[in-house]
Protein backbone atom coordinates (compact mmCIF):
# COMPACT_ATOMS: atom_id res chain seq x y z
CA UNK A 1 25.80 -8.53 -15.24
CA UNK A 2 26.51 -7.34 -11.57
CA UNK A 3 25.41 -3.58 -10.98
CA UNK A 4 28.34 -1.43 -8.70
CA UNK A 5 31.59 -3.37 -7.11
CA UNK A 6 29.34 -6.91 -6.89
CA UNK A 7 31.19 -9.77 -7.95
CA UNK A 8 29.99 -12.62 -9.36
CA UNK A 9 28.46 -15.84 -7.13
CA UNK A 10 30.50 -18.12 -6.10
CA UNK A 11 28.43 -20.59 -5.03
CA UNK A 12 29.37 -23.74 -6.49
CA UNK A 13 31.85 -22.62 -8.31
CA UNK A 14 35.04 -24.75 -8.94
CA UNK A 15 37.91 -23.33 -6.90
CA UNK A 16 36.12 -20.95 -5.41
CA UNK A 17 35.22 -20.16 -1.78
CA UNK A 18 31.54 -19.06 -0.73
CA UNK A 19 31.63 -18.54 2.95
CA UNK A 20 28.36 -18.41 4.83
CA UNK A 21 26.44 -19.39 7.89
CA UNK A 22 24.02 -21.82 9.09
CA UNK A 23 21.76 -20.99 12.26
CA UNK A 24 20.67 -23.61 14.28
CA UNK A 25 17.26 -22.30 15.57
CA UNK A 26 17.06 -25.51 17.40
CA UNK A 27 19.98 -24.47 19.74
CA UNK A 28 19.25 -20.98 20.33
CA UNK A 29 18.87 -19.73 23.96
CA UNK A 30 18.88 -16.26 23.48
CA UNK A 31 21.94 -15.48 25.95
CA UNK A 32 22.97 -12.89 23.63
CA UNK A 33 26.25 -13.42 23.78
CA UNK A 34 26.41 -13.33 20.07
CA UNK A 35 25.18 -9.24 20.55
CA UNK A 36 28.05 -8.39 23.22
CA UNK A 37 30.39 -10.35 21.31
CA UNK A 38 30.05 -7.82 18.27
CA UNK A 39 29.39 -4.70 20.38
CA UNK A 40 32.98 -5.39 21.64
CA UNK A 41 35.01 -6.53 18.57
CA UNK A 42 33.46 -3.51 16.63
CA UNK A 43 32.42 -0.95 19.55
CA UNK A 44 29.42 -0.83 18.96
CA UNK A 45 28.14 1.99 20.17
CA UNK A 46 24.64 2.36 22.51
CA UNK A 47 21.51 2.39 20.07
CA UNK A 48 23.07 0.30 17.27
CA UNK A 49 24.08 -3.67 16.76
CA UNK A 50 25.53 -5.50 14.12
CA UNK A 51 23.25 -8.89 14.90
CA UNK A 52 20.14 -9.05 16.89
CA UNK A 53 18.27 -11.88 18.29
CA UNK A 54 14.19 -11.09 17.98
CA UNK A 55 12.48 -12.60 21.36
CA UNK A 56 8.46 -13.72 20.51
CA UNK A 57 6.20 -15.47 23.14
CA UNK A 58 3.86 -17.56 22.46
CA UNK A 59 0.86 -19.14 23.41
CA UNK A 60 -0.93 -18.43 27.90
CA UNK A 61 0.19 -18.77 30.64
CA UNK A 62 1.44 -21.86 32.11
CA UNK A 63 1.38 -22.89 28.92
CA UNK A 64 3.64 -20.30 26.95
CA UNK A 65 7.12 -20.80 24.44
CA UNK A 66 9.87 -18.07 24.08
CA UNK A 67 11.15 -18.13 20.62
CA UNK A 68 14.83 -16.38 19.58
CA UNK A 69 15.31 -15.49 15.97
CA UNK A 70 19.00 -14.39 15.39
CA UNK A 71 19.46 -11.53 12.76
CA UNK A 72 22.48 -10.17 10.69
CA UNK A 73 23.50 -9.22 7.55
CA UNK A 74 22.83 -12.44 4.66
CA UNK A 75 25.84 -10.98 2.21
CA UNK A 76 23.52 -11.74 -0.17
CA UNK A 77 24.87 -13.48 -3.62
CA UNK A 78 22.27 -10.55 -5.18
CA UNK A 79 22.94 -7.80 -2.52
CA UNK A 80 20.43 -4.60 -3.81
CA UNK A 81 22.67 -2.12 -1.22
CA UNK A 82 25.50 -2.54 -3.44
CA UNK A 83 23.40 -1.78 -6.66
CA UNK A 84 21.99 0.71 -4.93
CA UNK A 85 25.31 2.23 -3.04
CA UNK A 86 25.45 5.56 -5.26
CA UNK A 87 29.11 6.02 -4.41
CA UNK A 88 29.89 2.19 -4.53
CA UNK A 89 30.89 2.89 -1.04
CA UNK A 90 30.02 -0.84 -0.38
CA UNK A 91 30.58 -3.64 -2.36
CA UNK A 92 30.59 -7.69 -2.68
CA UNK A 93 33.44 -9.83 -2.17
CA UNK A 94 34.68 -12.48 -4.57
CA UNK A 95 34.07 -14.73 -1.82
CA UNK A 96 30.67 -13.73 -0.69
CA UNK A 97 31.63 -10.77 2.03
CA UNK A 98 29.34 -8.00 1.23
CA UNK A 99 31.96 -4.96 2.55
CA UNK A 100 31.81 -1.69 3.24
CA UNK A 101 34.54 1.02 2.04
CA UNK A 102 33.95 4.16 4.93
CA UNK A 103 36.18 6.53 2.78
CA UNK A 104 33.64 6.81 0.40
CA UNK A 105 30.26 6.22 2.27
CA UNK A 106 28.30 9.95 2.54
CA UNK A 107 26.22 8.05 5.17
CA UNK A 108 22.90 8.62 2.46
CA UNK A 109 20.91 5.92 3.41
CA UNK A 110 20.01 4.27 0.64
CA UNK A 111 21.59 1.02 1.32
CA UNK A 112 19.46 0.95 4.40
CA UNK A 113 16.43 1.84 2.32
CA UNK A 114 17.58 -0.95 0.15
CA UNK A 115 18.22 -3.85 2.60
CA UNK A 116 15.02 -5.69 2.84
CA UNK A 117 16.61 -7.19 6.28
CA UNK A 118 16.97 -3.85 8.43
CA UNK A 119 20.57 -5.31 8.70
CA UNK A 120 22.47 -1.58 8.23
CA UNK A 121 23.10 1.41 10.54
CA UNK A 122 24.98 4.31 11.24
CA UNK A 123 27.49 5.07 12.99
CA UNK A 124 27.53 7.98 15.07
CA UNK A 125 30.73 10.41 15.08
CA UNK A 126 31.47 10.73 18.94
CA UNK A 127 33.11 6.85 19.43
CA UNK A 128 35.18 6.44 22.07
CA UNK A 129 37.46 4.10 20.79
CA UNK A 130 36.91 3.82 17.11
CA UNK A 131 37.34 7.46 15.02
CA UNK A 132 34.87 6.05 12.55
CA UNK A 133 32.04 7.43 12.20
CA UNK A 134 29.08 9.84 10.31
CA UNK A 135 29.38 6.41 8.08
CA UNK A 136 26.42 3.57 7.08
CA UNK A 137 28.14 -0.03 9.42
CA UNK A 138 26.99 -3.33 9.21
CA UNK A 139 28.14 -7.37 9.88
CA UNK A 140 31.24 -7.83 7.68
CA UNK A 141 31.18 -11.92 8.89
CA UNK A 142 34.19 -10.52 10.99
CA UNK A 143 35.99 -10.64 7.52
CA UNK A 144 39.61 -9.29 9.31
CA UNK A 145 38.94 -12.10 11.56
CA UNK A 146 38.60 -14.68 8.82
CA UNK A 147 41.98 -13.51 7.53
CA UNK A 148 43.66 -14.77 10.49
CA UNK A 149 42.23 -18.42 10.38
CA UNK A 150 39.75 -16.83 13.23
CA UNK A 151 35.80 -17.72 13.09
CA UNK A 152 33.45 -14.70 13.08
CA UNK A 153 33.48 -13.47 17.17
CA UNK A 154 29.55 -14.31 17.17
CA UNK A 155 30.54 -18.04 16.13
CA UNK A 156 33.38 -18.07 18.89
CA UNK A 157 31.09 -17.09 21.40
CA UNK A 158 27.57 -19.08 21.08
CA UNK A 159 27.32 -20.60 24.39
CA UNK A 160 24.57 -22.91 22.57
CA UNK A 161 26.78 -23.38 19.17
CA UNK A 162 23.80 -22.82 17.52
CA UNK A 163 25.97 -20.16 14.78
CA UNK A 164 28.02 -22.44 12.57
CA UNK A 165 30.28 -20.82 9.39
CA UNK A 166 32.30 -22.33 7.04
CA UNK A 167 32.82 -23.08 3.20
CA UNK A 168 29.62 -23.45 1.43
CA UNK A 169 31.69 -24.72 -1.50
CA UNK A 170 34.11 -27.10 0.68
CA UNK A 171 31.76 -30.37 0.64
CA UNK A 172 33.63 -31.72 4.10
CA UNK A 173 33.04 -28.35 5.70
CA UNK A 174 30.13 -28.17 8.81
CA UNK A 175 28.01 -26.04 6.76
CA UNK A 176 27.95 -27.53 4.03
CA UNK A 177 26.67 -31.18 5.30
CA UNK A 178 23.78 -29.19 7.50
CA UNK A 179 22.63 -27.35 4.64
CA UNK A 180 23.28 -30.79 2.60
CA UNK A 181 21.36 -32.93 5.83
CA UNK A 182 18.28 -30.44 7.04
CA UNK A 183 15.71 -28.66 5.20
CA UNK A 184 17.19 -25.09 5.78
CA UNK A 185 15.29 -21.94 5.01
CA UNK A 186 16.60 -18.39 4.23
CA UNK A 187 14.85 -15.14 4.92
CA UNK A 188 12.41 -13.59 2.04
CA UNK A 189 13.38 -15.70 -0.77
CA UNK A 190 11.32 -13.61 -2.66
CA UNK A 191 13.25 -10.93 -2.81
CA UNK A 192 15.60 -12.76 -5.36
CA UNK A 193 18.73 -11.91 -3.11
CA UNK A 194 19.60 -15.25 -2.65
CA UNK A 195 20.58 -14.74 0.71
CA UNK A 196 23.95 -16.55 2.15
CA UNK A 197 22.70 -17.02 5.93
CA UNK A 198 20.84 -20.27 6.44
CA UNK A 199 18.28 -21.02 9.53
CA UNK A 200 17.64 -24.78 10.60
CA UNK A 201 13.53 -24.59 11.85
CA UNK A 202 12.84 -26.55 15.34
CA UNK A 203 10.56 -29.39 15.17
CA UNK A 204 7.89 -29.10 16.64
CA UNK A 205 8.34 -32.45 18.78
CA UNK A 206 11.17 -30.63 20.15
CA UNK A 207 9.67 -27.57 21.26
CA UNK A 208 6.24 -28.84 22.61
CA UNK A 209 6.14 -29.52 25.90
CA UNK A 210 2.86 -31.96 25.21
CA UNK A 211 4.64 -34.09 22.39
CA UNK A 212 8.26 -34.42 24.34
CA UNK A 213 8.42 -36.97 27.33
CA UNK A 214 11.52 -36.32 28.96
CA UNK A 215 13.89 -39.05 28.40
CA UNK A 216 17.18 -39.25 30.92
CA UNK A 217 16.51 -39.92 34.16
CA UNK A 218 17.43 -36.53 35.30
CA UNK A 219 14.80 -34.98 33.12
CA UNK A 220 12.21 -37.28 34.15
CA UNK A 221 13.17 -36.91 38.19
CA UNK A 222 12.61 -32.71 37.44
CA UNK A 223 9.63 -33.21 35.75
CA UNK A 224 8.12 -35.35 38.29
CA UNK A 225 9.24 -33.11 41.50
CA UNK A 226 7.70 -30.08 39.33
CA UNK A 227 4.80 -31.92 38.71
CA UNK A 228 4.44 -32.73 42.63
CA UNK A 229 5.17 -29.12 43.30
CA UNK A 230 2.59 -27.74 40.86
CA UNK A 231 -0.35 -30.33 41.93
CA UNK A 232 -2.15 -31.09 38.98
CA UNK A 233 -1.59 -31.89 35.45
CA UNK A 234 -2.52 -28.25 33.65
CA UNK A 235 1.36 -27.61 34.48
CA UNK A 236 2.88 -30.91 32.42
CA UNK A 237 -0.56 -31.39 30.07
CA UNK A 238 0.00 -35.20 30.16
CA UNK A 239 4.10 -35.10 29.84
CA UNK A 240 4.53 -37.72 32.80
C-alpha cells in the first residue's frame, strides 16, 4: 500500500492517464530556455530553479564535446518525499503529478533529504511577486497549465524540442511511441522510484566528430572552408 497522500500508479492502467516526459538528449543545445521559462511562470527567485540543465566537457582541446543533461523533478510512480513528507504537505496525483500543498509544508527538509534527484528547494519569504514563501517548491509539470489544454512552459519553449510530454497511457500520444521506438533510460533505477521522466541517449555516430561526415552540401562546404582555415587535419581528424 501507498505510504502518505500517494496514489496508486497509473501506468498502464485502463482509463487512466499517466502523464510524463521524454527528453531528447539528442536535441539538447543547452540554450536554457527551458530554466528562464520556469523562473518566469513560477518567479523563481535568484539562487533557486525548478529544472536545470548540467553542462560537462569532454575530451582536449581541439578535440573537446559539451554535453547538456536537463534535470527536474521525475514525479516518481514511488515518490519517497511523499512517504517521507511528515505533514503530508506533498502528495501524488492520481495521474502521476507529484504536488505540493504550501498550507501545510513547515519547510523541514526532509523531502529534500529524501529526493535522491536534488530536484526540491525552498522558497525564500521576501518574493516580489509571489507571497509564497518559508515553503519546500519544486516542478509541478506546470500542472495549472495542463488544466488549460497548455503544455508544461519548459515544453513550449525548447528552441531544440528536445522536451516532449504527453500521455504515457494514450498509445497515439508522442511519448508514448518514443518510449515505445528508442531505448530510453531513467535516472537511478535503483532506487525503486520508478521514475516518470524518460531521457533518449545520443549515439555516438551522432556526436563524434570522427565517425560523422557531414552530409548536405552546406555542411560539407563549412567543413571544408574550416578545414582550409585551420591547415591541417588535427582540426577535422579525417572528417573530409
Amino acid at each position: 500500500m501507498p505510504v502518505g497522500l500517494q496514489a496508486q500508479p497509473s501506468l498502464g492502467v485502463p482509463g487512466k492517464k499517466r502523464w510524463a516526459m521524454v527528453i531528447d538528449l539528442r536535441r539538447c543545445i543547452g540554450c536554457m530556455a527551458c530554466v528562464c521559462a520556469d523562473k518566469a511562470e513560477y518567479d523563481v527567485p535568484l539562487g533557486v530553479w525548478r529544472t536545470i540543465v548540467k553542462v560537462k566537457d569532454t575530451g582536449s582541446y581541439p578535440n573537446t564535446k559539451r554535453h547538456f543533461m536537463p534535470r527536474l523533478c521525475n514525479h516518481c510512480d514511488n515518490p519517497p518525499c511523499v512517504r517521507n513528507c511528515p505533514t503530508e504537505a506533498t502528495y501524488k496525483h492520481e495521474e502521476g503529478f507529484v504536488l505540493q500543498r504550501y498550507e501545510r509544508c513547515i519547510a523541514c527538509r526532509t523531502c529534500i533529504a529524501a529526493c535522491p534527484y536534488n530536484a526540491r528547494h525552498v522558497l525564500p519569504k521576501n518574493r516580489d511577486r509571489v507571497k509564497i514563501g518559508g515553503v519546500i517548491d519544486k516542478c509541478t509539470f506546470c500542472h495549472h497549465r495542463m488544466a488549460a489544454d497548455l503544455v508544461p512552459a519548459c515544453v513550449q519553449t525548447c528552441l531544440g524540442r528536445s522536451r516532449i510530454f504527453g500521455d504515457l497511457n494514450d498509445p497515439n500520444s508522442e511519448v508514448a511511441h518514443l518510449v515505445a521506438r528508442h531505448s530510453v533510460v531513467t535516472l537511478k533505477p535503483e532506487k525503486g522510484t520508478a521514475p516518470q521522466v524518460y531521457y533518449i541517449k545520443p549515439d555516438r555516430v551522432h556526436t563524434e566528430q570522427i565517425l560523422s561526415r557531414p552530409v548536405s552540401h552546406a555542411a560539407r562546404a563549412d567543413a571544408e572552408a574550416f578545414y582550409r582555415h585551420n591547415r591541417g587535419t588535427q582540426f577535422f581528424s579525417g572528417v573530409l
